[in-house]
C-alpha atoms as a PDB file:
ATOM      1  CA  UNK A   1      57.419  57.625  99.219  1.00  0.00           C
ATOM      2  CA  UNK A   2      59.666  57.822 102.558  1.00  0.00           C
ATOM      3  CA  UNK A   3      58.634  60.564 104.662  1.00  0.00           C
ATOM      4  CA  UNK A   4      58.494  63.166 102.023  1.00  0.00           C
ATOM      5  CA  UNK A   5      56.264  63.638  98.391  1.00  0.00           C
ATOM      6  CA  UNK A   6      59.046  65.219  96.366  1.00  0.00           C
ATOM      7  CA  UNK A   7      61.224  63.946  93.804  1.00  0.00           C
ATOM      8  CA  UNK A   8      64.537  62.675  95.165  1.00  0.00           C
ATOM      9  CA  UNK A   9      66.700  64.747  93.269  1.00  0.00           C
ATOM     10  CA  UNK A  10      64.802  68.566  94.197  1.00  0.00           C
ATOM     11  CA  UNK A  11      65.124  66.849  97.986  1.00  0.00           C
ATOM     12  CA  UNK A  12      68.853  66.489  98.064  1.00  0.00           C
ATOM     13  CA  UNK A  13      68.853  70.154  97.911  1.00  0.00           C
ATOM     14  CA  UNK A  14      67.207  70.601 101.139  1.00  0.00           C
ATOM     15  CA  UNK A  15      67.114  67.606 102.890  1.00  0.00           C
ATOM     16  CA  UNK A  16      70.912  66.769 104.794  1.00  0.00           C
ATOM     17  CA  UNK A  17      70.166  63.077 105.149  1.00  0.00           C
ATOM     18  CA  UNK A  18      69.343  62.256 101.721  1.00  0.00           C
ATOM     19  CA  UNK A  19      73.330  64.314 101.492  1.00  0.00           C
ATOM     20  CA  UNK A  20      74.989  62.596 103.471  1.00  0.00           C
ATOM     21  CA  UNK A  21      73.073  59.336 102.044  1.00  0.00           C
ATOM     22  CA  UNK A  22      74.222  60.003  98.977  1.00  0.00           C
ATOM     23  CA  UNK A  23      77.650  61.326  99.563  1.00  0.00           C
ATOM     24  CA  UNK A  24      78.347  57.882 101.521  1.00  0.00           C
ATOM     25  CA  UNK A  25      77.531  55.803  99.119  1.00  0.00           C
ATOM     26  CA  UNK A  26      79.520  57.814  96.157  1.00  0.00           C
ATOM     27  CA  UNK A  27      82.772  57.304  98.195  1.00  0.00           C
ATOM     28  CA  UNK A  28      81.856  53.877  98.656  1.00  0.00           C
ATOM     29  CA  UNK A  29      80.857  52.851  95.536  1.00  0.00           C
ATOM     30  CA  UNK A  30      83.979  54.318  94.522  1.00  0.00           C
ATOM     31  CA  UNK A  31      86.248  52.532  96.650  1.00  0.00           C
ATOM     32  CA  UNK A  32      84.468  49.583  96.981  1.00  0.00           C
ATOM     33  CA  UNK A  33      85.057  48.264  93.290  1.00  0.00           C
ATOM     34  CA  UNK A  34      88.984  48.921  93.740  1.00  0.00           C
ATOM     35  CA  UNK A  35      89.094  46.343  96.749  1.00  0.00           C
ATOM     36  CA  UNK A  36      86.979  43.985  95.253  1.00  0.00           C
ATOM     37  CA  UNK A  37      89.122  44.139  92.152  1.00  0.00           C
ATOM     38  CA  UNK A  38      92.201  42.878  94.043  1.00  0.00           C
ATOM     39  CA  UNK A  39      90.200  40.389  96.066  1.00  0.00           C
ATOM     40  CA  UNK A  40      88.602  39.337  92.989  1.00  0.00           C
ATOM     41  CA  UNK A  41      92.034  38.476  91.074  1.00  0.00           C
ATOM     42  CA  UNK A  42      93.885  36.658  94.380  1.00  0.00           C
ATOM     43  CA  UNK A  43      90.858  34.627  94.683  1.00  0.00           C
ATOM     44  CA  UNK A  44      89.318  35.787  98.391  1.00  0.00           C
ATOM     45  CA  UNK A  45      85.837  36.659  97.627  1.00  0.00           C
ATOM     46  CA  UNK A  46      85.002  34.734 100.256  1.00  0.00           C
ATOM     47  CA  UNK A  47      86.849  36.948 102.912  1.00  0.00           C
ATOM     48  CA  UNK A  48      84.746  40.162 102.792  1.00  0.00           C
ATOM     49  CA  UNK A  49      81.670  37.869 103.672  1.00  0.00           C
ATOM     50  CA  UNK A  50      83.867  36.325 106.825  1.00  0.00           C
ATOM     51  CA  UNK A  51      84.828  39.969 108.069  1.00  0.00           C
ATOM     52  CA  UNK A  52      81.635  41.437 108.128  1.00  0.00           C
ATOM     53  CA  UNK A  53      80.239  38.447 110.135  1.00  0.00           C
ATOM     54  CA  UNK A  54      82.939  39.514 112.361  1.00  0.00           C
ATOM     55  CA  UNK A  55      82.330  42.940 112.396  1.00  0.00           C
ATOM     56  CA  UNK A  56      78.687  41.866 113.356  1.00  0.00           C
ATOM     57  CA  UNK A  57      79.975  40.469 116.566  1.00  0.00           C
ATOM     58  CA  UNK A  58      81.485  44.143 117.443  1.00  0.00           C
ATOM     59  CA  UNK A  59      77.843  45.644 116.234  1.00  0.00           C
ATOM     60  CA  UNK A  60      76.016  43.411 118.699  1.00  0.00           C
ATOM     61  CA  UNK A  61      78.826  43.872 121.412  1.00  0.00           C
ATOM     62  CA  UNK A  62      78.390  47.839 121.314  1.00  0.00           C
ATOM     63  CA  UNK A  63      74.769  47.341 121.022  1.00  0.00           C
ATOM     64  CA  UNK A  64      74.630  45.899 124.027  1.00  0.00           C
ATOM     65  CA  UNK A  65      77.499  47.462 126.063  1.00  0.00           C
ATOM     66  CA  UNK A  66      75.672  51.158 124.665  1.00  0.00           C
ATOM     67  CA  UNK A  67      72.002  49.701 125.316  1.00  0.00           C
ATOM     68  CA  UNK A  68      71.929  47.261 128.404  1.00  0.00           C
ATOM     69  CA  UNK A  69      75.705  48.267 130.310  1.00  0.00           C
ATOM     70  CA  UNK A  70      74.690  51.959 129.598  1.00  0.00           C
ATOM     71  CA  UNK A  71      77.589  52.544 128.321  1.00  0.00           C
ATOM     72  CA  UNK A  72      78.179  55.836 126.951  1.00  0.00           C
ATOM     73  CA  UNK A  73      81.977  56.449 125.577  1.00  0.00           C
ATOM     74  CA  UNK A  74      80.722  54.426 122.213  1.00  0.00           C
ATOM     75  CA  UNK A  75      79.456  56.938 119.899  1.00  0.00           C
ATOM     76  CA  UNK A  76      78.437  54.570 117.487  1.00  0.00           C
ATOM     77  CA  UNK A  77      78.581  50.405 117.097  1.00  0.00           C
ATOM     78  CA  UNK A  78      79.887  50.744 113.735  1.00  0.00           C
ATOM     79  CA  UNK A  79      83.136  51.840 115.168  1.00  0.00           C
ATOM     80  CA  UNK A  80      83.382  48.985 116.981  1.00  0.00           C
ATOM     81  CA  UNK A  81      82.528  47.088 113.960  1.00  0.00           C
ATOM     82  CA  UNK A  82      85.516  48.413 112.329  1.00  0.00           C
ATOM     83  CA  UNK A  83      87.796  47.351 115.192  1.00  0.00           C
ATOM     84  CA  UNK A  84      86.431  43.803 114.906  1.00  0.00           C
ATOM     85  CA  UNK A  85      86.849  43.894 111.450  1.00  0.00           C
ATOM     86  CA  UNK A  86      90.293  44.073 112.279  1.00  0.00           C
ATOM     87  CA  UNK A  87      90.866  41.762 114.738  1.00  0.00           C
ATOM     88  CA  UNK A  88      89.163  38.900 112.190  1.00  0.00           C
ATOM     89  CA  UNK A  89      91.691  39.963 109.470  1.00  0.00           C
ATOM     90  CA  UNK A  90      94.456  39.382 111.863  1.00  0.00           C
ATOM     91  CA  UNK A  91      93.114  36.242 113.299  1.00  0.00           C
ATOM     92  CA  UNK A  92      92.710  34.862 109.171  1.00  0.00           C
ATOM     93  CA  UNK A  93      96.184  36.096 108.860  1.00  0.00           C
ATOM     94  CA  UNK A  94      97.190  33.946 112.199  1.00  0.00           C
ATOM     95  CA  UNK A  95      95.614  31.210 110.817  1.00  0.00           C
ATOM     96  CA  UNK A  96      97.149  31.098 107.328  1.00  0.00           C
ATOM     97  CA  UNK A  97      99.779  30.695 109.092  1.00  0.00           C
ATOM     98  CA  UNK A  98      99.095  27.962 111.257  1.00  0.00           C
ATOM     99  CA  UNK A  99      97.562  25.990 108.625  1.00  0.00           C
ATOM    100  CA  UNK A 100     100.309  26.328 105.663  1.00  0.00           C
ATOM    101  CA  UNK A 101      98.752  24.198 103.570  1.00  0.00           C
ATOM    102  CA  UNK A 102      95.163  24.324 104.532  1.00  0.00           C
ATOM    103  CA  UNK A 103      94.935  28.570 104.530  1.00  0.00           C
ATOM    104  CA  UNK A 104      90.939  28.453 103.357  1.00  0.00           C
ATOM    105  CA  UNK A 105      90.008  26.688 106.349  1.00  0.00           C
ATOM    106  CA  UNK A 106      90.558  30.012 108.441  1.00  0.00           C
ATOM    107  CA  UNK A 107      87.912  31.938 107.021  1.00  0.00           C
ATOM    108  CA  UNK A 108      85.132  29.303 108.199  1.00  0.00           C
ATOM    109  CA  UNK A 109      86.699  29.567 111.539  1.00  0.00           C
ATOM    110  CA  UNK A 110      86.805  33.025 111.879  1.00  0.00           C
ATOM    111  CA  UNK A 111      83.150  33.050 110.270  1.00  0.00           C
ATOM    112  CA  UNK A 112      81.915  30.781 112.501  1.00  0.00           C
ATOM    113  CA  UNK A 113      83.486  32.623 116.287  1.00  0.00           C
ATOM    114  CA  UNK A 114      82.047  35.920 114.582  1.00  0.00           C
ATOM    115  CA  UNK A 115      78.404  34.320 113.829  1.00  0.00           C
ATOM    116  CA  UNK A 116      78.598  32.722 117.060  1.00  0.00           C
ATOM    117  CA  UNK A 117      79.773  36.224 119.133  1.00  0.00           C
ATOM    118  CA  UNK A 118      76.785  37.914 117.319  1.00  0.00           C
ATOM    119  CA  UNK A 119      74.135  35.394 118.163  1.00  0.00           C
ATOM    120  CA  UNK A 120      75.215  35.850 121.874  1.00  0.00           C
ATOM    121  CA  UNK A 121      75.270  39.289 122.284  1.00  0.00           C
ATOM    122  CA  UNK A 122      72.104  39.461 120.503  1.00  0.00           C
ATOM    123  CA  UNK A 123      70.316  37.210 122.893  1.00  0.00           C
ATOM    124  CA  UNK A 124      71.841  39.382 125.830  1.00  0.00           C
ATOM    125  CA  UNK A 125      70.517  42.487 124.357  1.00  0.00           C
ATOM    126  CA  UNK A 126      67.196  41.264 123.811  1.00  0.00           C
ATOM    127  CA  UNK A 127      66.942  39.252 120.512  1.00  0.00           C
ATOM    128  CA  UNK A 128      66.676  41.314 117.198  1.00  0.00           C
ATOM    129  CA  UNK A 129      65.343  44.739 117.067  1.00  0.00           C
ATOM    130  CA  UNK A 130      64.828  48.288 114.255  1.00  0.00           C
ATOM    131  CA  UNK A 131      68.974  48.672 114.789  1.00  0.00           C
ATOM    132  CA  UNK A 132      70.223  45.390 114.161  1.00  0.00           C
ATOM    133  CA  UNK A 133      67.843  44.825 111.026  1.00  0.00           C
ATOM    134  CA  UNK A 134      69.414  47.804 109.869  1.00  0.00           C
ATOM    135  CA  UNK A 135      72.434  46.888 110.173  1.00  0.00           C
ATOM    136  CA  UNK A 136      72.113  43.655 108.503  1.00  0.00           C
ATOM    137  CA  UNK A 137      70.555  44.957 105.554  1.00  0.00           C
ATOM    138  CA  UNK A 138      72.078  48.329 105.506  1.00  0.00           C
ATOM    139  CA  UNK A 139      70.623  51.831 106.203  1.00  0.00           C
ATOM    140  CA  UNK A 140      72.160  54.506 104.294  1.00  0.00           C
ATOM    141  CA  UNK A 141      69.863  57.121 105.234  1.00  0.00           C
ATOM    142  CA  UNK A 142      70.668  57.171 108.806  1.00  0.00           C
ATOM    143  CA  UNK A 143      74.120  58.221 108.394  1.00  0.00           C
ATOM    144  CA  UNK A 144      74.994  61.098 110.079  1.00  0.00           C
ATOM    145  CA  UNK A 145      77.276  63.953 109.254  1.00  0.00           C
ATOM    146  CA  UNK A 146      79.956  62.571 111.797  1.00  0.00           C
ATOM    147  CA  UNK A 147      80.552  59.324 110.881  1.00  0.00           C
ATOM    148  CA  UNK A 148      80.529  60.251 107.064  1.00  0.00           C
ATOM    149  CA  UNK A 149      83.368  62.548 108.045  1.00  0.00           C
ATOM    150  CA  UNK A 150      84.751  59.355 109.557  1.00  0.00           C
ATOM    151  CA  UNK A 151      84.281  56.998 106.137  1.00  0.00           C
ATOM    152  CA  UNK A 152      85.551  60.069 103.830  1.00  0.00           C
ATOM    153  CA  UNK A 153      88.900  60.347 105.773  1.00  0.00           C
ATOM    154  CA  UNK A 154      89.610  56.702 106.309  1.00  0.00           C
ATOM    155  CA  UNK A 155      88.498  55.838 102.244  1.00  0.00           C
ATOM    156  CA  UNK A 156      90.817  59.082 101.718  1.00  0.00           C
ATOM    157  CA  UNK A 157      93.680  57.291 103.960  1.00  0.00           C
ATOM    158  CA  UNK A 158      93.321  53.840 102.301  1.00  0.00           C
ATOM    159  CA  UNK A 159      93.249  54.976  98.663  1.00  0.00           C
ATOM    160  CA  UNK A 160      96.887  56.729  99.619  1.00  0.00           C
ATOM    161  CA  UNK A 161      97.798  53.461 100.776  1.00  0.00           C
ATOM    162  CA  UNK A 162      96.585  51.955  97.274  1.00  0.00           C
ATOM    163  CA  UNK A 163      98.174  54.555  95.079  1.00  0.00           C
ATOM    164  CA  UNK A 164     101.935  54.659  97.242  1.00  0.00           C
ATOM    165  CA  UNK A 165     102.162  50.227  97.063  1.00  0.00           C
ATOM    166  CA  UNK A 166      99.924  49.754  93.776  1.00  0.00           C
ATOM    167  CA  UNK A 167     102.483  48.520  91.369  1.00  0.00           C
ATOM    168  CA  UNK A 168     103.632  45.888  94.618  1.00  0.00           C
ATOM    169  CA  UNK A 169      99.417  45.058  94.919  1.00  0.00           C
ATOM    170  CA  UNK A 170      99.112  43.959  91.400  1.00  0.00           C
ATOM    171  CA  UNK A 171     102.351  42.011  91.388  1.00  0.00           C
ATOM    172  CA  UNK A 172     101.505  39.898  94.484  1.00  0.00           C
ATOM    173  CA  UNK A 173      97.896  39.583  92.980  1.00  0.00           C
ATOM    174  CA  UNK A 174      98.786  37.919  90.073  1.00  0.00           C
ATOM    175  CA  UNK A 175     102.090  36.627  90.361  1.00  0.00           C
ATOM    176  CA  UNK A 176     103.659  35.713  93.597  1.00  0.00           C
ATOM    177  CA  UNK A 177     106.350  34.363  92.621  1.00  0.00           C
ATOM    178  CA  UNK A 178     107.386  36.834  90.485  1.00  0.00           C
ATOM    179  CA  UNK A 179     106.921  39.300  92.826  1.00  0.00           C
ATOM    180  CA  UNK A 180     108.942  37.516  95.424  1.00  0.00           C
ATOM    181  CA  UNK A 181     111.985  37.267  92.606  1.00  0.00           C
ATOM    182  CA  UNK A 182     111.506  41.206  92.707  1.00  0.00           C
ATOM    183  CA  UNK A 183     111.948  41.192  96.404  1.00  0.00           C
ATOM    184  CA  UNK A 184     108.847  42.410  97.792  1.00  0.00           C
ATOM    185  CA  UNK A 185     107.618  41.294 101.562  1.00  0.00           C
ATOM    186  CA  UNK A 186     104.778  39.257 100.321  1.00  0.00           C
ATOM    187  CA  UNK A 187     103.680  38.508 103.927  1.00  0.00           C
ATOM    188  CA  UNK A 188     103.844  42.139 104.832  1.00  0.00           C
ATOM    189  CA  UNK A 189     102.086  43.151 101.619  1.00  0.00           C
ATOM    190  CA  UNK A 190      99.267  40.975 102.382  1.00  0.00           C
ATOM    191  CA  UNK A 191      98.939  41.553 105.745  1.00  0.00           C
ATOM    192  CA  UNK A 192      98.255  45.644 104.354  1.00  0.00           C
ATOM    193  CA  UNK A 193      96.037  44.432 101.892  1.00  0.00           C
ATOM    194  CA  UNK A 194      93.911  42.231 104.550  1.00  0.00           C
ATOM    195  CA  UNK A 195      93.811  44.955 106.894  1.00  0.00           C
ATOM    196  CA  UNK A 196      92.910  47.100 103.848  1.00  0.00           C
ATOM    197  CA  UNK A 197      89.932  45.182 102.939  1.00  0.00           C
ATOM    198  CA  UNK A 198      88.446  44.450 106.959  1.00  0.00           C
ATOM    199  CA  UNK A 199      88.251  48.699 106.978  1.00  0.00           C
ATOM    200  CA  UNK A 200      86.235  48.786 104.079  1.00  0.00           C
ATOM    201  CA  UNK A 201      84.202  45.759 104.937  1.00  0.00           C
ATOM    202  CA  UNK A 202      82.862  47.790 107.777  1.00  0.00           C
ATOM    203  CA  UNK A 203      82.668  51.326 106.040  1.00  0.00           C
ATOM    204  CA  UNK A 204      80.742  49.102 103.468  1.00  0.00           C
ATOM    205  CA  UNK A 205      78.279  47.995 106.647  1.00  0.00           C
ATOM    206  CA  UNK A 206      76.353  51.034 106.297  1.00  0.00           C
ATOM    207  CA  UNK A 207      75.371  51.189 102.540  1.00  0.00           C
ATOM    208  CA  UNK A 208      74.378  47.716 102.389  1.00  0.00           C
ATOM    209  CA  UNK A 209      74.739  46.164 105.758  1.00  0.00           C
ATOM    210  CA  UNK A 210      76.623  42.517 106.745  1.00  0.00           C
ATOM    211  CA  UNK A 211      74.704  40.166 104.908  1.00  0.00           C
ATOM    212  CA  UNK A 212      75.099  42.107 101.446  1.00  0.00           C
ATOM    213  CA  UNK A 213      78.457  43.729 101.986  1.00  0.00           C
ATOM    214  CA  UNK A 214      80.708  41.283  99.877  1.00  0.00           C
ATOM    215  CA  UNK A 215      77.985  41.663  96.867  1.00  0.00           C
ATOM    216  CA  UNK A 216      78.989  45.348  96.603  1.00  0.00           C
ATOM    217  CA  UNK A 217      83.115  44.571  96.218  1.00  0.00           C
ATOM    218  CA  UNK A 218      82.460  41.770  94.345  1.00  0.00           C
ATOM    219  CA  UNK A 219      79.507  42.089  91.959  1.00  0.00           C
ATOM    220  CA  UNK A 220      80.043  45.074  89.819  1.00  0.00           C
ATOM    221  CA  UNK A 221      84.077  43.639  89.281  1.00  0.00           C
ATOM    222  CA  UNK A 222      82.381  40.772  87.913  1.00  0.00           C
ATOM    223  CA  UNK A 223      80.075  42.582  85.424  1.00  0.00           C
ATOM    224  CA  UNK A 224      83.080  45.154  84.389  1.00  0.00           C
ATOM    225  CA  UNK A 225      85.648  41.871  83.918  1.00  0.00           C
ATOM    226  CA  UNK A 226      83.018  41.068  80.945  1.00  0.00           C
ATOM    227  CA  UNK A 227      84.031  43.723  79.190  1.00  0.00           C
ATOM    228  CA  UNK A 228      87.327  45.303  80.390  1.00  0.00           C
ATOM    229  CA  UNK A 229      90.384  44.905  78.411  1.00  0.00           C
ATOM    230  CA  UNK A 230      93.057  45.325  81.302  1.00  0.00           C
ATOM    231  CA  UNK A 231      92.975  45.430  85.208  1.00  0.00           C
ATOM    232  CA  UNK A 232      92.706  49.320  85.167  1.00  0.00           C
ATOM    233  CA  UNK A 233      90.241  49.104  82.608  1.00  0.00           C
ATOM    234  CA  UNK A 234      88.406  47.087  84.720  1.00  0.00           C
ATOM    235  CA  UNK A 235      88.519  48.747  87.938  1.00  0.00           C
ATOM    236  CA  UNK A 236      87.442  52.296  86.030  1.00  0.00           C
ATOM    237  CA  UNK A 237      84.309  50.047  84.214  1.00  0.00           C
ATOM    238  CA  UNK A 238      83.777  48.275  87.972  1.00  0.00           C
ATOM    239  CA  UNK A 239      83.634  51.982  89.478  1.00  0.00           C
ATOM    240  CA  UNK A 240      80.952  53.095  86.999  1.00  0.00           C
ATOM    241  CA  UNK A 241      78.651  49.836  87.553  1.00  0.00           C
ATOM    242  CA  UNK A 242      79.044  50.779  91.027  1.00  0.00           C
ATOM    243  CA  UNK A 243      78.017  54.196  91.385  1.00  0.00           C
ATOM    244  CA  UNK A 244      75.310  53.454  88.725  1.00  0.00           C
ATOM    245  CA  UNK A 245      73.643  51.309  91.206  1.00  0.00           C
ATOM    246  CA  UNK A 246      73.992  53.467  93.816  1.00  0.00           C
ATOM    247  CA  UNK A 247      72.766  56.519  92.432  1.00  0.00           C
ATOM    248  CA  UNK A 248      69.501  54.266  91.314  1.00  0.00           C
ATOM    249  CA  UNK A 249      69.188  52.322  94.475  1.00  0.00           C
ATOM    250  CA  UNK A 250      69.059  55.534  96.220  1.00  0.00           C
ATOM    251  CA  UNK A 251      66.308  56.846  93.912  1.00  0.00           C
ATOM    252  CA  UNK A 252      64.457  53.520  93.461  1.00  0.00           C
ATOM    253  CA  UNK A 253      64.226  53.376  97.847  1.00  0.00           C
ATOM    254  CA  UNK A 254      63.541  57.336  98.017  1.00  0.00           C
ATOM    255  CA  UNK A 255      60.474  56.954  95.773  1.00  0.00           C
ATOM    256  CA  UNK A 256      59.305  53.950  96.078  1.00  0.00           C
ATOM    257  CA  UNK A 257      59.720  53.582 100.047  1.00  0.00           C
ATOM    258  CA  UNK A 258      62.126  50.339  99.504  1.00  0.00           C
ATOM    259  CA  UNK A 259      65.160  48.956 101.463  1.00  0.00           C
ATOM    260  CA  UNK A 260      67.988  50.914 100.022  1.00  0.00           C
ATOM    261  CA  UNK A 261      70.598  47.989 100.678  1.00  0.00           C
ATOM    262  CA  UNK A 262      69.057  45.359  99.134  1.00  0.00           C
ATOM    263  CA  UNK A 263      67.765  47.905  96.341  1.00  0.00           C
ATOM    264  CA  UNK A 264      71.575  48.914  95.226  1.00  0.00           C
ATOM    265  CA  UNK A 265      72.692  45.368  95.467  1.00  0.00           C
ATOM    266  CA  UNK A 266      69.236  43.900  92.992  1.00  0.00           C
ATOM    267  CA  UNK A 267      70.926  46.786  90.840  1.00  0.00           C
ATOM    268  CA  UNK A 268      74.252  45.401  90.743  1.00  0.00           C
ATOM    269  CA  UNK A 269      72.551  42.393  89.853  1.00  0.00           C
ATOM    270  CA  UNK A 270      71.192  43.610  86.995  1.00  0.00           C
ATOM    271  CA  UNK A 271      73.906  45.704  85.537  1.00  0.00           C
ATOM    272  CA  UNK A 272      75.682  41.610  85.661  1.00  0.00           C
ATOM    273  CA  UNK A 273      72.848  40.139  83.566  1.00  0.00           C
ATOM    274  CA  UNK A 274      72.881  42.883  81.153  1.00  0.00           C
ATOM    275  CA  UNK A 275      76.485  43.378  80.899  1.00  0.00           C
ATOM    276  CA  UNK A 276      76.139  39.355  80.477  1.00  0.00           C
ATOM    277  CA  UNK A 277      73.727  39.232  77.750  1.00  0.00           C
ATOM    278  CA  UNK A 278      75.270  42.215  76.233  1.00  0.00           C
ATOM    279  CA  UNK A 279      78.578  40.286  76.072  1.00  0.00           C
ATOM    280  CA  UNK A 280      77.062  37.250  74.507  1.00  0.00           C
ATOM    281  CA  UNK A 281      74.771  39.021  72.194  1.00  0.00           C
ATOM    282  CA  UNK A 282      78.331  40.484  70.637  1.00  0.00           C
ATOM    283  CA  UNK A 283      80.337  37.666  70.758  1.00  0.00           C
ATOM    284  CA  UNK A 284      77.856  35.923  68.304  1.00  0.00           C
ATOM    285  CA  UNK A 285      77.317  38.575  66.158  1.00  0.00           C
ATOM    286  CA  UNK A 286      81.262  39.549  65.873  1.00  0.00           C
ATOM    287  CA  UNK A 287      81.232  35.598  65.482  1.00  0.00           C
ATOM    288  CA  UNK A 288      78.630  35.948  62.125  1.00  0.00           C
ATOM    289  CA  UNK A 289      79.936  38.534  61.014  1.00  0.00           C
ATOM    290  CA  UNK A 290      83.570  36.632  60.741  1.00  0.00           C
ATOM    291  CA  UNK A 291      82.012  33.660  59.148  1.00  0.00           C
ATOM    292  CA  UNK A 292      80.281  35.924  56.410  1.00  0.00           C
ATOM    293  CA  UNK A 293      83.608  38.263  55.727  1.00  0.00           C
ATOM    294  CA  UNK A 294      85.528  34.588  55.148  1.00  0.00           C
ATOM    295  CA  UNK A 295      82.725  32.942  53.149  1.00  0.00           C
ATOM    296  CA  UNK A 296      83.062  36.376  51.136  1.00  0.00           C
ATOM    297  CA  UNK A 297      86.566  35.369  50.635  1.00  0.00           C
END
């Protein structure tokens, strides 16, 4: 067990990091599934991988402007991670642009400046260490009390966002062009949206950490668009698979002393099989059970 021989639940009561652990990933397996819902249906899955190998270039930047500069007004790297986030949404935006009819081609670009940033600043600081492996992979139980302050206001500010432009979201999601008949700024909208999704790429940092970050937007969407009957549906069905695996990667790494990052995401993982075999185990028996009630005929 990690550091403790209690069950995880009689903990939370009196250990604050297993709180805050937990808290954190609530709000983000609540928001989460709502961005990867949108991404999901305009066909961008690929961007939340992109911007969090950006924001690893502003993790391995503060790492070593905190560790070798000495610098000391940078609390945290994660912040910085945010800000970088940023800046590679608004260079994919640039870039989309640029290239009109080529726009997919910017997300390898930005990809690769980000990997190659990281790699750099990684060999200045002195090649991997404990803090970058955890914030590839994700260490939830190191979050502190101020930063989760941090997460829970900016989720609260970009779920305002959501709920004031959500009708103008779902239009531009699945029909552009019907959406531009309506007169809404598609660029602007988008541009939002992107800048949207780079925050919660690196709130989403760390739960999971860089490597698995697009896995928690985009996997439990896919299990809940097996069985949702509408896009709210969906999103309310993604929301649950979410926090499901949360709750149990959480437990599954307290007790068993396991990576909580890549613990949530095996989770998600299986939640998708299940929901898959569960969806094709129905299908054929609604199937039979057709075929019987029209040979009965």
């Amino acid at each position: 067990m990690l550091l403790i021989n209690e069950s995880f639940f009689f903990a939370l009561f009196e250990y604050s990091f297993l709180k805050y652990a937990l808290l954190t990933g609530l709000i983000m397996g609540f928001v989460t599934p709502i961005i990867g819902s949108f991404v999901v249906i305009r066909r961008l899955s690929f961007i939340a991988d992109t911007l969090s190998h950006f924001s690893l270039a502003g993790l391995s930047i503060g790492l070593f402007l905190i560790n070798i500069m000495g610098f000391t007004f940078i609390s945290d790297p994660l912040y910085l991670a945010m800000i970088f986030s940023v800046i590679g949404a608004l260079f994919i935006e640039i870039l989309r642009g640029y290239y009109q009819n080529y726009k997919e081609i910017s997300m390898p670009i930005v990809m690769s400046l980000g990997t190659a940033l990281s790699a750099l600043f990684i060999s200045l600081s002195g090649g991997f260490n404990s803090s970058i492996y955890n914030y590839l992979f994700g260490s939830i139980l190191t979050v502190g009390d101020e930063y989760l302050i941090f997460i829970a206001i900016t989720t609260a500010i970009v779920l305002g966002l959501l709920f004031i432009f959500y009708k103008e979201m779902v239009m531009i999601s699945f029909d552009e062009t019907y959406a531009k008949l309506l007169g809404i700024k598609i660029a602007r909208f988008q541009f939002v949206s992107t800048i949207i999704l780079a925050v919660i790429v690196s709130l989403s940092i760390a739960t999971v950490g860089v490597l698995l970050v697009s896995s928690l937007m985009i996997i439990p969407v896919a299990a809940a668009m097996k069985v949702g009957k509408s896009f709210k549906n969906t999103i309310i069905i993604a929301i649950m698979f979410s926090e499901t695996s949360i709750i149990g990667g959480l437990w599954l790494s307290y007790e068993l002393d396991i990576a909580s990052g890549a613990t949530i995401v095996l989770l998600n993982l299986l939640i998708l099989v299940l929901v898959g075999l569960f969806r094709r185990f129905y299908v054929r028996k609604r199937l039979k059970q057709t075929q019987l009630d029209i040979q009965g005929k």
